[in-house]
PDB file of N, CA and C in Angstrom:
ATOM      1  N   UNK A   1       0.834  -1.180   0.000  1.00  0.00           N
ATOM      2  CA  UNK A   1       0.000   0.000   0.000  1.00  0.00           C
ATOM      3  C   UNK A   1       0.878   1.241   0.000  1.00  0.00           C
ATOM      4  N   UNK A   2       0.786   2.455  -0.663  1.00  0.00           N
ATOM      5  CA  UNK A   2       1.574   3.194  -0.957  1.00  0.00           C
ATOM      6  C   UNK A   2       1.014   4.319   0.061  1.00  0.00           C
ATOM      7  N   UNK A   3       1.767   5.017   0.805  1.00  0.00           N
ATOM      8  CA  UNK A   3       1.161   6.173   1.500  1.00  0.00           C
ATOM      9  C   UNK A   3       1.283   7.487   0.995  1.00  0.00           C
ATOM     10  N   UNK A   4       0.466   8.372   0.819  1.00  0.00           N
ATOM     11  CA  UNK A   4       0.529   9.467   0.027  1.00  0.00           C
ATOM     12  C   UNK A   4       0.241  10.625   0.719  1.00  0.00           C
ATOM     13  N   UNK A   5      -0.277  10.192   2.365  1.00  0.00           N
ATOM     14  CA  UNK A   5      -1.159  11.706   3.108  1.00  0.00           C
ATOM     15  C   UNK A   5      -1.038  10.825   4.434  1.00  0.00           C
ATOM     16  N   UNK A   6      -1.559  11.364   5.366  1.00  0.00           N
ATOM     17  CA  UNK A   6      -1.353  10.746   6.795  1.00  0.00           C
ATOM     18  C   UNK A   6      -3.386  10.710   6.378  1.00  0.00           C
ATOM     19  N   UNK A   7      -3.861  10.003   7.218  1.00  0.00           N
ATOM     20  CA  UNK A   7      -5.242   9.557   7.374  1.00  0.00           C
ATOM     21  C   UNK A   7      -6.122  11.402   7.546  1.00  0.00           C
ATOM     22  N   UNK A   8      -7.308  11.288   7.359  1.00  0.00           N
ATOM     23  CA  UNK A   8      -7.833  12.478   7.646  1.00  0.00           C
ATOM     24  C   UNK A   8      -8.051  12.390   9.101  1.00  0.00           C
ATOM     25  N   UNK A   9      -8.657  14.192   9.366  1.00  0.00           N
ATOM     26  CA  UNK A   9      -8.548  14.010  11.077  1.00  0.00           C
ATOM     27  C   UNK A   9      -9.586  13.854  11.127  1.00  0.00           C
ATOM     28  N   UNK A  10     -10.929  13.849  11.904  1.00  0.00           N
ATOM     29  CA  UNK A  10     -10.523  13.332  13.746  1.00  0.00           C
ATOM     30  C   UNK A  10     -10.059  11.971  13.992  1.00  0.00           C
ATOM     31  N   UNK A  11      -8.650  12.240  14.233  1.00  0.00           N
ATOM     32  CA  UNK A  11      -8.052  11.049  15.068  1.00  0.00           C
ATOM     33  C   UNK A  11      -7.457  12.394  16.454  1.00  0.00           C
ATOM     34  N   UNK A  12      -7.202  11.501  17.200  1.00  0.00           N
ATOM     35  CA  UNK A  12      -6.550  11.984  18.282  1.00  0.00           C
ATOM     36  C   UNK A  12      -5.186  12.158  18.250  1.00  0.00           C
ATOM     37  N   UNK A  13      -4.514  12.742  17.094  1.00  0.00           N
ATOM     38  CA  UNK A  13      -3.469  13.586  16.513  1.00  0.00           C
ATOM     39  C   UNK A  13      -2.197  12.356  16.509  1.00  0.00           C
ATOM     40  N   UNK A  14      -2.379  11.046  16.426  1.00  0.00           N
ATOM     41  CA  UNK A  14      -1.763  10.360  16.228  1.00  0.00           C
ATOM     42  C   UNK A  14      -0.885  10.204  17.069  1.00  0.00           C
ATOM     43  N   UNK A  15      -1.406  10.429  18.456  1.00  0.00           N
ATOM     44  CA  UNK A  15      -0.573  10.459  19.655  1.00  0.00           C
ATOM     45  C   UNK A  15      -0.473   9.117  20.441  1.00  0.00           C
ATOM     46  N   UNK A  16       0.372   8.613  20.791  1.00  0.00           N
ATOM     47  CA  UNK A  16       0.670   6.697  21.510  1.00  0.00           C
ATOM     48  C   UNK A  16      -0.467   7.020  22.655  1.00  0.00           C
ATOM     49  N   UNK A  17      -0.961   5.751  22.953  1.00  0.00           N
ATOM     50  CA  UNK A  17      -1.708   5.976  24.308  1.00  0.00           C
ATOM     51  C   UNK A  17      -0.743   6.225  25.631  1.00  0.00           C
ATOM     52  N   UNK A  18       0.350   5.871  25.971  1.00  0.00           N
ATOM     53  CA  UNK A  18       0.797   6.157  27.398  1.00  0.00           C
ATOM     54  C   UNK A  18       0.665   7.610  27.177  1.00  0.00           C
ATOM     55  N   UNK A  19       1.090   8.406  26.270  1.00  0.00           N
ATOM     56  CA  UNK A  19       0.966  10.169  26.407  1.00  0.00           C
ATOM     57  C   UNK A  19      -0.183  10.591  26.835  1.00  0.00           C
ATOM     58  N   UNK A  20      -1.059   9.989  26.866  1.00  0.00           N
ATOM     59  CA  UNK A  20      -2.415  10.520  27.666  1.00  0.00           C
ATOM     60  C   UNK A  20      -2.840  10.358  28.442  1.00  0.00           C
ATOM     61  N   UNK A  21      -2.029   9.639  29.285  1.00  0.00           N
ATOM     62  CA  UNK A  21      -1.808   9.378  30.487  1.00  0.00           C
ATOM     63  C   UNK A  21      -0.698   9.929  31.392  1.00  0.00           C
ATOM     64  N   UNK A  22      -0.145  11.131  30.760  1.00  0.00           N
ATOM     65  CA  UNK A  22       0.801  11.267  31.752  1.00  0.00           C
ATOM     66  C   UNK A  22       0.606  12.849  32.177  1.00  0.00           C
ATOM     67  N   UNK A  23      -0.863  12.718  32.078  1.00  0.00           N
ATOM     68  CA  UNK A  23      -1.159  14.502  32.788  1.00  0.00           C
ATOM     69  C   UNK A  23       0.369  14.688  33.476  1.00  0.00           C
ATOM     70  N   UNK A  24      -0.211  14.153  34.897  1.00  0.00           N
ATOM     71  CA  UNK A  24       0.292  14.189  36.267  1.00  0.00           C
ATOM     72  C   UNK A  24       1.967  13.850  36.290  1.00  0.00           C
ATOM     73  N   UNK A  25       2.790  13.409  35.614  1.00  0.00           N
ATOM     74  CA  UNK A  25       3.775  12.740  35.521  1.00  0.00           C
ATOM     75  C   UNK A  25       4.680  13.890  35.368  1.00  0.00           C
ATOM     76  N   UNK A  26       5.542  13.400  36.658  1.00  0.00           N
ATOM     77  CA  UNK A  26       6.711  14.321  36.669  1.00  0.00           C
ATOM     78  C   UNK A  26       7.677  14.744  34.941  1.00  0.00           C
ATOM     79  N   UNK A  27       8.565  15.334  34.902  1.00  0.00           N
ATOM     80  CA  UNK A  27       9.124  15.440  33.583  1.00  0.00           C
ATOM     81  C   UNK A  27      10.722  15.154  34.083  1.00  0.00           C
ATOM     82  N   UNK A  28      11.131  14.140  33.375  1.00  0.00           N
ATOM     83  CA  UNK A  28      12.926  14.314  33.852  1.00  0.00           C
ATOM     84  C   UNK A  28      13.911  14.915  33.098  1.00  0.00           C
ATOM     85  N   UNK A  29      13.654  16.090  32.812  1.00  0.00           N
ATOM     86  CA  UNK A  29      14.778  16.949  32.263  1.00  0.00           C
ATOM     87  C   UNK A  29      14.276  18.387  32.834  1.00  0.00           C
ATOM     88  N   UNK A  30      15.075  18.944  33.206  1.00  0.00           N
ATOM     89  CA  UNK A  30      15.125  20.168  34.131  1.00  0.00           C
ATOM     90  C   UNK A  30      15.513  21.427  33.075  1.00  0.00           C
ATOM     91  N   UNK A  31      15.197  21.326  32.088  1.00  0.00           N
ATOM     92  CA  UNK A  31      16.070  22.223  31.557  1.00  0.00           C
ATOM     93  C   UNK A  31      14.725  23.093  30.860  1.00  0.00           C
ATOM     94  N   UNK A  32      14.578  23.608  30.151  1.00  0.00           N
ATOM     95  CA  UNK A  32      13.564  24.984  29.356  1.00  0.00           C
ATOM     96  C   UNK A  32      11.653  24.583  29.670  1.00  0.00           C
ATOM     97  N   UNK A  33      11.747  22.923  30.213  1.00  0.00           N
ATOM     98  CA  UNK A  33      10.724  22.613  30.035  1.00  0.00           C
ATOM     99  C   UNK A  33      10.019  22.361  32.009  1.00  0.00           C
ATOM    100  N   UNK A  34       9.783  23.215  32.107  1.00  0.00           N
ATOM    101  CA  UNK A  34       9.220  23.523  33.301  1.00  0.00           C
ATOM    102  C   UNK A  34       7.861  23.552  33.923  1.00  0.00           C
ATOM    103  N   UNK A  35       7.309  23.152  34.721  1.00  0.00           N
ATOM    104  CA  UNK A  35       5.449  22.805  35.027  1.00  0.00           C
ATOM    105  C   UNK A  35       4.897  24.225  34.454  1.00  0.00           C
ATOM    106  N   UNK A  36       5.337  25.154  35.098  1.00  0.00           N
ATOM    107  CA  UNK A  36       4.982  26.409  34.959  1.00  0.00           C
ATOM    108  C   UNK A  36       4.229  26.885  33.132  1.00  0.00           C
ATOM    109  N   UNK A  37       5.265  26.120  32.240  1.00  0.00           N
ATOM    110  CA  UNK A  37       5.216  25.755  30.886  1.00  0.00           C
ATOM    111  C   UNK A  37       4.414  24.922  30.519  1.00  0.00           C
ATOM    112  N   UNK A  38       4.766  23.909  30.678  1.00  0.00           N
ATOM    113  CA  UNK A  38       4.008  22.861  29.882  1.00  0.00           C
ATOM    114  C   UNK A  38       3.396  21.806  30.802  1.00  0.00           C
ATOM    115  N   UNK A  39       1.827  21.993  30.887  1.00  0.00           N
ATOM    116  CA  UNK A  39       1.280  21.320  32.001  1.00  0.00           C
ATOM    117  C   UNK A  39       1.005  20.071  31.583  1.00  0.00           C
ATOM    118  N   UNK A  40       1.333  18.706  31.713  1.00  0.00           N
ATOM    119  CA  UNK A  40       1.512  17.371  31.590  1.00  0.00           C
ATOM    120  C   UNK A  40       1.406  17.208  30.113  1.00  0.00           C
ATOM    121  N   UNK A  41       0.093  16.593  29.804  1.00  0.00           N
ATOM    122  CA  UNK A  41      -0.015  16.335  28.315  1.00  0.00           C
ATOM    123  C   UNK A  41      -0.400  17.663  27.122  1.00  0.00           C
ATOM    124  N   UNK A  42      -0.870  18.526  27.741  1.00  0.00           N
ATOM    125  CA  UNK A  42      -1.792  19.374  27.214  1.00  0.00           C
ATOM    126  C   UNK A  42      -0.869  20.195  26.406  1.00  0.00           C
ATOM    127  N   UNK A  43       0.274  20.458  26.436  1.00  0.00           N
ATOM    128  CA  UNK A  43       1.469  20.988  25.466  1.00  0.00           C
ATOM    129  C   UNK A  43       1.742  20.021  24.589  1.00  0.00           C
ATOM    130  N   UNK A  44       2.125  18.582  24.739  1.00  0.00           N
ATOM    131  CA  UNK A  44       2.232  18.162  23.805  1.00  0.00           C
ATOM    132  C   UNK A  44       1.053  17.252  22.872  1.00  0.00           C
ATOM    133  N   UNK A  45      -0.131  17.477  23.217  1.00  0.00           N
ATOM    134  CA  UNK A  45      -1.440  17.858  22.553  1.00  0.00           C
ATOM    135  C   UNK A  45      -1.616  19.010  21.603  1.00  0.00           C
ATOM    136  N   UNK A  46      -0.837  19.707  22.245  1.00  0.00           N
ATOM    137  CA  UNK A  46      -1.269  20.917  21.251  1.00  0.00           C
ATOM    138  C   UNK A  46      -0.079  21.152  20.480  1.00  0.00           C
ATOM    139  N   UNK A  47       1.189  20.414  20.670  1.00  0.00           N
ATOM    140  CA  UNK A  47       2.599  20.196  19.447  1.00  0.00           C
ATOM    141  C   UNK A  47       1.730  19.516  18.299  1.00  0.00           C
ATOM    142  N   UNK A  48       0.907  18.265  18.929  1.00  0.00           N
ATOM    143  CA  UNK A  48       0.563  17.473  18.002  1.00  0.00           C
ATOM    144  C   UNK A  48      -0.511  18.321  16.924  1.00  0.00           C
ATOM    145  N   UNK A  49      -1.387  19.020  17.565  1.00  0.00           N
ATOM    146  CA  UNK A  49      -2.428  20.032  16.756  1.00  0.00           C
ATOM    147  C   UNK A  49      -1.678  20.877  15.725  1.00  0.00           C
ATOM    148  N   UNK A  50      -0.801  21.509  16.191  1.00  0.00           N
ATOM    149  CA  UNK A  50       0.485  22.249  15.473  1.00  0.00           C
ATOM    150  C   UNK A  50       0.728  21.618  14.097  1.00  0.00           C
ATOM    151  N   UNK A  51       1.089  20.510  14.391  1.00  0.00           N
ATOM    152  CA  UNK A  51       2.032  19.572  13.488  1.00  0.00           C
ATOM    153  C   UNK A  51       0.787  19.407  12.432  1.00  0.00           C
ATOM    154  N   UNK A  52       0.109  18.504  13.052  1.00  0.00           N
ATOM    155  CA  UNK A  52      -1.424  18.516  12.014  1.00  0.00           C
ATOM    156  C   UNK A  52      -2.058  19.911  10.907  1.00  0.00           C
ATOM    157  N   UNK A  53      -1.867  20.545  11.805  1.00  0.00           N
ATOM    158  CA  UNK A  53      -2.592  22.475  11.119  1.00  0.00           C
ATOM    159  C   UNK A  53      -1.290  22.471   9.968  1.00  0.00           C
ATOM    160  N   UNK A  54       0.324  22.246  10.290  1.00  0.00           N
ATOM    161  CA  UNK A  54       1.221  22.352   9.688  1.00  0.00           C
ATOM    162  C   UNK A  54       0.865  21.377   7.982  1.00  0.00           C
ATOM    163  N   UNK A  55       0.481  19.957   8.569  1.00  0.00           N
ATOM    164  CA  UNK A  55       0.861  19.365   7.039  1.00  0.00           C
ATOM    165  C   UNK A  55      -0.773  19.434   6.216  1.00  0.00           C
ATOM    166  N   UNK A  56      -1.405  20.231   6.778  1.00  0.00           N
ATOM    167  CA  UNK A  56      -2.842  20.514   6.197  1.00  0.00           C
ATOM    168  C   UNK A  56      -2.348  21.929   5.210  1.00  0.00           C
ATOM    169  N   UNK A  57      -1.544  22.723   5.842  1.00  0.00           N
ATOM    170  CA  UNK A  57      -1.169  24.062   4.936  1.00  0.00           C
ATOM    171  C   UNK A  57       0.195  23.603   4.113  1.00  0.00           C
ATOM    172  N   UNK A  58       0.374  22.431   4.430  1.00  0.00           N
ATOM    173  CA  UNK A  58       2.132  21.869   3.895  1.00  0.00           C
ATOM    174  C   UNK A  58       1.438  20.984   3.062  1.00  0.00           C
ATOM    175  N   UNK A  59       0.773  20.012   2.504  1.00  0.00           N
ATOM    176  CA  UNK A  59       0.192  18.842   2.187  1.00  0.00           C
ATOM    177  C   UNK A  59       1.659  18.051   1.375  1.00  0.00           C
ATOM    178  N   UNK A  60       2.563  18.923   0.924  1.00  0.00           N
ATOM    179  CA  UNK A  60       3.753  17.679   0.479  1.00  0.00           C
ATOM    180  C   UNK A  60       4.721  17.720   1.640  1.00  0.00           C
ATOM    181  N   UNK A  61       4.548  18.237   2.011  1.00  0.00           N
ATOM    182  CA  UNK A  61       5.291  17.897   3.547  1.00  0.00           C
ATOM    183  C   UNK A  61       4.890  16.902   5.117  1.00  0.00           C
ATOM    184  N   UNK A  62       3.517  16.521   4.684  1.00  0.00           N
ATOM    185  CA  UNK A  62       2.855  16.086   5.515  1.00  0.00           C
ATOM    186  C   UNK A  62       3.687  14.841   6.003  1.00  0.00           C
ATOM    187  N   UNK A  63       4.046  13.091   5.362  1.00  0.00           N
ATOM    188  CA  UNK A  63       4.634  12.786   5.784  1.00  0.00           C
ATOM    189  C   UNK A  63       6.057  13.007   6.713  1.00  0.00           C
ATOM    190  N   UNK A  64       6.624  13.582   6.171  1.00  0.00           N
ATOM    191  CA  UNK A  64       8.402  14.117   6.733  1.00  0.00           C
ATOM    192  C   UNK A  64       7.440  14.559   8.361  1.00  0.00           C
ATOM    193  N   UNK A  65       6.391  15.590   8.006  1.00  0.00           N
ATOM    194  CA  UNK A  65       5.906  15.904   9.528  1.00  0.00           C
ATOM    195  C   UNK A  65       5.036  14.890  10.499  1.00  0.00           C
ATOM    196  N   UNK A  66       4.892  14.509   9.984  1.00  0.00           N
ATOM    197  CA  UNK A  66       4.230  13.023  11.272  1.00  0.00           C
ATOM    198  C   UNK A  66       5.665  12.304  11.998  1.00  0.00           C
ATOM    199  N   UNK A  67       6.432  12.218  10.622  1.00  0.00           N
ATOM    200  CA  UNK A  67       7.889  11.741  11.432  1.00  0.00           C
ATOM    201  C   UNK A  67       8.352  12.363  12.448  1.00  0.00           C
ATOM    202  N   UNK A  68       8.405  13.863  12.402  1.00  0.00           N
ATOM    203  CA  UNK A  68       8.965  14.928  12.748  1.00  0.00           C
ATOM    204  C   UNK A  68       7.937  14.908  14.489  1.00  0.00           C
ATOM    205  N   UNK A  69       6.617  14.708  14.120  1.00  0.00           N
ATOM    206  CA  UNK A  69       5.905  14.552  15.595  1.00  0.00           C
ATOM    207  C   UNK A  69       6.241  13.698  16.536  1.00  0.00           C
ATOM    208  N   UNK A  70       6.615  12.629  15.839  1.00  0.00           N
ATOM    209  CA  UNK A  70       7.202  11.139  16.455  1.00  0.00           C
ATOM    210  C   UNK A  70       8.541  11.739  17.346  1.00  0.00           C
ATOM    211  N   UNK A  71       9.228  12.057  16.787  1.00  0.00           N
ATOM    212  CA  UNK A  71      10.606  12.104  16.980  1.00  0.00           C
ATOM    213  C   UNK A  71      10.441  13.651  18.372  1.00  0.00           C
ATOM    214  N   UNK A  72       9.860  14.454  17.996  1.00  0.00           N
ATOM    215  CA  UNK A  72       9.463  15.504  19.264  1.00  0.00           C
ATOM    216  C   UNK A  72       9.116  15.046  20.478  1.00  0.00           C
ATOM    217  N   UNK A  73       8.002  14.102  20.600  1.00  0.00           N
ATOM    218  CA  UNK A  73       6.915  13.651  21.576  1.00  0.00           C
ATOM    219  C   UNK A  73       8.018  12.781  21.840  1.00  0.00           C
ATOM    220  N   UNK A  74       8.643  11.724  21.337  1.00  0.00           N
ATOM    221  CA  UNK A  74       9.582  10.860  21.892  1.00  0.00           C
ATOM    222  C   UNK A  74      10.990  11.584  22.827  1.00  0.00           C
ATOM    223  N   UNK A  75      11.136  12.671  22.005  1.00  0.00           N
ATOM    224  CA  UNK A  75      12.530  13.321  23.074  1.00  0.00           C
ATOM    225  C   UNK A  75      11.703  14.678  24.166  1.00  0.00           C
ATOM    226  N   UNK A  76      10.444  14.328  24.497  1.00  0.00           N
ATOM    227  CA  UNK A  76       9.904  15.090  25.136  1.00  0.00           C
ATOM    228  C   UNK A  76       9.452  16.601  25.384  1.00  0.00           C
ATOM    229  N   UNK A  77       9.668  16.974  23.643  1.00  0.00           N
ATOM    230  CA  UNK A  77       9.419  18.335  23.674  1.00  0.00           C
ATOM    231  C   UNK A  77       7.780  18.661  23.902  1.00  0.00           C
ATOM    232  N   UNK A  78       7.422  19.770  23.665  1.00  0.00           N
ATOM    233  CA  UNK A  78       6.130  19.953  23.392  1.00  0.00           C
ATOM    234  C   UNK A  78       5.700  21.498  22.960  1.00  0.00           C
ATOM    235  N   UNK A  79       4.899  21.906  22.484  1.00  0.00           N
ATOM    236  CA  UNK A  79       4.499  23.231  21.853  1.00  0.00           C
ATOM    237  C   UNK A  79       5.324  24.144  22.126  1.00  0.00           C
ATOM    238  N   UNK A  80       5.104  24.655  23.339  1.00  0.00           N
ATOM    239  CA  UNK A  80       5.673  25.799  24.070  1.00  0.00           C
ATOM    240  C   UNK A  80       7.596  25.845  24.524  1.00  0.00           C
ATOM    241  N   UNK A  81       7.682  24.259  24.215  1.00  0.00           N
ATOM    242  CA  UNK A  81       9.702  24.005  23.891  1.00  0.00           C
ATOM    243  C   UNK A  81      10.015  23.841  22.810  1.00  0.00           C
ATOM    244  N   UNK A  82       9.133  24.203  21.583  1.00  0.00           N
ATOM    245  CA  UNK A  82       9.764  24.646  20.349  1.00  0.00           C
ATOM    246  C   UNK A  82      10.742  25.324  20.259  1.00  0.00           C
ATOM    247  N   UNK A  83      10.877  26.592  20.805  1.00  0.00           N
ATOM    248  CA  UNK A  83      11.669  27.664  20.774  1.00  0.00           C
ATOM    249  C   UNK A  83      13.021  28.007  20.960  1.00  0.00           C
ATOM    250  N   UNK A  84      12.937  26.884  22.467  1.00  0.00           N
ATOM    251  CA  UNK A  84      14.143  26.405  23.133  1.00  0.00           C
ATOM    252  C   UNK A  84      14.838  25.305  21.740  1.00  0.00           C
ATOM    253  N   UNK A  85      14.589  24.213  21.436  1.00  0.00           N
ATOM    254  CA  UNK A  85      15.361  23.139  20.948  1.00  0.00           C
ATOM    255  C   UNK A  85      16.294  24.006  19.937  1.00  0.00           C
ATOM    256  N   UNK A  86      17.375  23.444  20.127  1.00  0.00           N
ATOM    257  CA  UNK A  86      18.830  24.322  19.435  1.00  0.00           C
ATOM    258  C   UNK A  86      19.396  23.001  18.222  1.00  0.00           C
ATOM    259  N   UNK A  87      19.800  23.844  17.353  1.00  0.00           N
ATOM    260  CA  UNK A  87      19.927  23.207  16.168  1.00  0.00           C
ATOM    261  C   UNK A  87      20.867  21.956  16.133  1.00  0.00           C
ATOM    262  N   UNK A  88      21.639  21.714  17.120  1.00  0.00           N
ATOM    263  CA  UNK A  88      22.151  20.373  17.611  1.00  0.00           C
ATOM    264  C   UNK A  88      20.651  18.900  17.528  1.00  0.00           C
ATOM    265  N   UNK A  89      20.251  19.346  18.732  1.00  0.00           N
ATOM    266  CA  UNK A  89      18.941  18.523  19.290  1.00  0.00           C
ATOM    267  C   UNK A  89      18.141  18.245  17.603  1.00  0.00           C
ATOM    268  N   UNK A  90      17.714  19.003  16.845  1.00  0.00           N
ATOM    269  CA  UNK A  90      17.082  19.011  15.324  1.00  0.00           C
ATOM    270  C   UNK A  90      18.070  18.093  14.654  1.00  0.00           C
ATOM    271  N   UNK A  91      18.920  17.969  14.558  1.00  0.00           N
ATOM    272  CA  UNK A  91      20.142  17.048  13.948  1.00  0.00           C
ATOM    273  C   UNK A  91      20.144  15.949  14.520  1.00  0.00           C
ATOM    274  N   UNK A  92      20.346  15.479  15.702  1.00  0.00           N
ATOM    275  CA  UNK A  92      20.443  14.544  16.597  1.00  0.00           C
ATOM    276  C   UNK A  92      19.118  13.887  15.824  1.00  0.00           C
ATOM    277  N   UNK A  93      17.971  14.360  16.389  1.00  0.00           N
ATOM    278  CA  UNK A  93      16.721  14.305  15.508  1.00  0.00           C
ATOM    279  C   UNK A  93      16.396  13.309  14.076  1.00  0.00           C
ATOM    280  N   UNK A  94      17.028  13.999  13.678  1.00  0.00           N
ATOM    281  CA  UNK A  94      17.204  13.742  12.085  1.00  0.00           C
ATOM    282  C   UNK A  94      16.132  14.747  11.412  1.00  0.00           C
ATOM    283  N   UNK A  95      15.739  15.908  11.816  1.00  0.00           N
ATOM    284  CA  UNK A  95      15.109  16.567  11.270  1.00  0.00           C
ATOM    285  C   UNK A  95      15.746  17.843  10.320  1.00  0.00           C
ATOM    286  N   UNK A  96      15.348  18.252   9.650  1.00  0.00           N
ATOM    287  CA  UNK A  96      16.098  18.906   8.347  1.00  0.00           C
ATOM    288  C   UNK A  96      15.771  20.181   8.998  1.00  0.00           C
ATOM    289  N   UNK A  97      16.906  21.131   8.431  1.00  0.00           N
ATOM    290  CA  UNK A  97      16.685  22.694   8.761  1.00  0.00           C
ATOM    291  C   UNK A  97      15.545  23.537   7.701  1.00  0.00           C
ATOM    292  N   UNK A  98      14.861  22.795   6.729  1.00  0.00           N
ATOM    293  CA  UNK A  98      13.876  22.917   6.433  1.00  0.00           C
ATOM    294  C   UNK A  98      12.498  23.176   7.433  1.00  0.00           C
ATOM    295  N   UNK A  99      12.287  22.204   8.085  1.00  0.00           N
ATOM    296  CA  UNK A  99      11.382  21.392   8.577  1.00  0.00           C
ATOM    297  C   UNK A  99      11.320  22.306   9.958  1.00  0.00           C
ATOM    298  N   UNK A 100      12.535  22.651  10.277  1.00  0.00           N
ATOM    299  CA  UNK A 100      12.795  22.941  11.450  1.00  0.00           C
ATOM    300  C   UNK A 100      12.665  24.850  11.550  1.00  0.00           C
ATOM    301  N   UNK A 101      12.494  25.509  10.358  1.00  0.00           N
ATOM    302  CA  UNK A 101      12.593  26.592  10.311  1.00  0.00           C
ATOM    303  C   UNK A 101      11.198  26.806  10.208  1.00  0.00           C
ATOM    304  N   UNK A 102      10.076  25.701   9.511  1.00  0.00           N
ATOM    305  CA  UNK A 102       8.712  25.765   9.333  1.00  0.00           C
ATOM    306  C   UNK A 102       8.378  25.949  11.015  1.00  0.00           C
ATOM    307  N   UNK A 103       8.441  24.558  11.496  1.00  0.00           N
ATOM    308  CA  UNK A 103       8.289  24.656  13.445  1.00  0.00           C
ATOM    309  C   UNK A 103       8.415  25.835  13.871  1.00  0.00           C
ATOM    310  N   UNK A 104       9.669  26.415  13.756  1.00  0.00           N
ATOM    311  CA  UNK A 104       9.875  27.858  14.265  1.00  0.00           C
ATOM    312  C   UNK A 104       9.118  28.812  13.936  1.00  0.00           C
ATOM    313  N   UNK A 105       8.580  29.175  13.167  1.00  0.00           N
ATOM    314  CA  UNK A 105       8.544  30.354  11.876  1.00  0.00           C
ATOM    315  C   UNK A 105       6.795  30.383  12.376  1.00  0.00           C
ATOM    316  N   UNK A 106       6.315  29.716  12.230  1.00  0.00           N
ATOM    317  CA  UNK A 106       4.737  29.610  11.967  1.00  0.00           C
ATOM    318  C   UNK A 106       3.676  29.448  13.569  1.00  0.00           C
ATOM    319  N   UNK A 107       4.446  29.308  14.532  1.00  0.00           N
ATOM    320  CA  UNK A 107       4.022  29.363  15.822  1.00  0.00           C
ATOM    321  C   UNK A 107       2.927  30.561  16.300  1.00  0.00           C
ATOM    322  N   UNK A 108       3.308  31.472  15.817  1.00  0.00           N
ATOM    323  CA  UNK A 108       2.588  32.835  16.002  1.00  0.00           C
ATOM    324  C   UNK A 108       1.046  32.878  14.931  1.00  0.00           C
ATOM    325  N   UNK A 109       1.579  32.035  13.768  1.00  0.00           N
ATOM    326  CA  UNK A 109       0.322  32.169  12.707  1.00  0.00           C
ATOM    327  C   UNK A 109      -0.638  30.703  13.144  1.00  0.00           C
ATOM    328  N   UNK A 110      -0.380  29.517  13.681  1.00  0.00           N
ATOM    329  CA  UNK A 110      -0.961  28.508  14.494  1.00  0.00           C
ATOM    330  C   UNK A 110      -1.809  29.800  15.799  1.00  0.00           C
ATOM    331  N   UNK A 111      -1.231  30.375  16.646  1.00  0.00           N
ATOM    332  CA  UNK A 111      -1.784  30.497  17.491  1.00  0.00           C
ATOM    333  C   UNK A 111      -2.960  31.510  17.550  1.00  0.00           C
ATOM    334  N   UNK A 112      -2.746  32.385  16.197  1.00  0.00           N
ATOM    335  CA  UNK A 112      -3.815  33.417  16.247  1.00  0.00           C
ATOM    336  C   UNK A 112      -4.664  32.582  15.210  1.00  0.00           C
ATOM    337  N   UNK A 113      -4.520  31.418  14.632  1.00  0.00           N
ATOM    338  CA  UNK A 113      -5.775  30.749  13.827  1.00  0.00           C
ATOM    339  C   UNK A 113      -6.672  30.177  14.933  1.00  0.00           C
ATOM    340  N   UNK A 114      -5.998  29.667  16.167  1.00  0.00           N
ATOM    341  CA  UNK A 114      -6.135  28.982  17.144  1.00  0.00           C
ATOM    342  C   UNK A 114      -7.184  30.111  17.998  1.00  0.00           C
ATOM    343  N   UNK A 115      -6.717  31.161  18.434  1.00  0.00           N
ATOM    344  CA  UNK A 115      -7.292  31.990  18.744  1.00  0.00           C
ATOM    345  C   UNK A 115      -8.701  32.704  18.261  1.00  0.00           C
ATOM    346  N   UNK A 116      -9.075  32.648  16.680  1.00  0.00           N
ATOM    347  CA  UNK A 116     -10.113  32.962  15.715  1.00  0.00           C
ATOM    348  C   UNK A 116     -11.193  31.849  15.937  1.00  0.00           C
ATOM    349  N   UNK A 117     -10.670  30.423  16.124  1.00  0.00           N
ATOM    350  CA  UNK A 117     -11.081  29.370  15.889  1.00  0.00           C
ATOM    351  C   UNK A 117     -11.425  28.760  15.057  1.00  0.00           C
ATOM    352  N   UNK A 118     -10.278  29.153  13.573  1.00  0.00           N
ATOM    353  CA  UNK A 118     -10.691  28.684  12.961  1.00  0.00           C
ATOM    354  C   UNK A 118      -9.712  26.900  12.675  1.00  0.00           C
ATOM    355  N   UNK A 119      -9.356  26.649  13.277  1.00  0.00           N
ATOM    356  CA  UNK A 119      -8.838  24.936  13.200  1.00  0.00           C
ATOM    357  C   UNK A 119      -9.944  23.879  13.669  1.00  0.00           C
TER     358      UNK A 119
END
């Protein structure tokens, strides 16, 4: 079967089930990503919304970005530690400075669509 698009939404942003379970769950890295920031799942709920809004306005980029969600949610970033991750961590990654300048760049235009309501 050849994949050409990630599935249409409503799915629950293609997120593993333990992530929705870890409201409450401490975080073990001390570094940019702080309670104060990112309250259990609900940041990286809304990375995942991000990512989605992203390959809906990207549509040939869509695969590379589901990868790109995988690989975030797995090294524990989430919405609001976009900003922080330094172009090392994106490499490590395997994510392209393409990909990675979209993440950056478009945060502000996600949040006032977000804000309108129109997603």
């Amino acid at each position: 079967m050849h994949k050409m698009m990630p599935q249409p939404y409503p799915y629950t942003y293609g997120l593993p089930a333990p992530y929705t379970q870890l409201r409450d769950a401490p975080s073990h890295r001390n570094d940019a990503r702080s309670s104060s920031i990112v309250s259990g799942s609900d940041g990286v709920e809304k990375l995942a919304r991000y990512i989605v809004w992203l390959a809906q306005k990207n549509p040939t980029l869509a695969t590379p970005l589901v990868e790109v969600k995988k690989a975030l949610i797995e090294h524990d970033f989430a919405f609001e530690t976009l900003k922080h991750v330094i172009d090392d961590e994106f490499l490590q990654m395997g994510i392209s400075g393409g990909i990675k300048m979209l993440l950056k760049t478009q945060t502000k235009r996600f949040k006032k669509a977000q804000d309108r309501g129109t997603l």
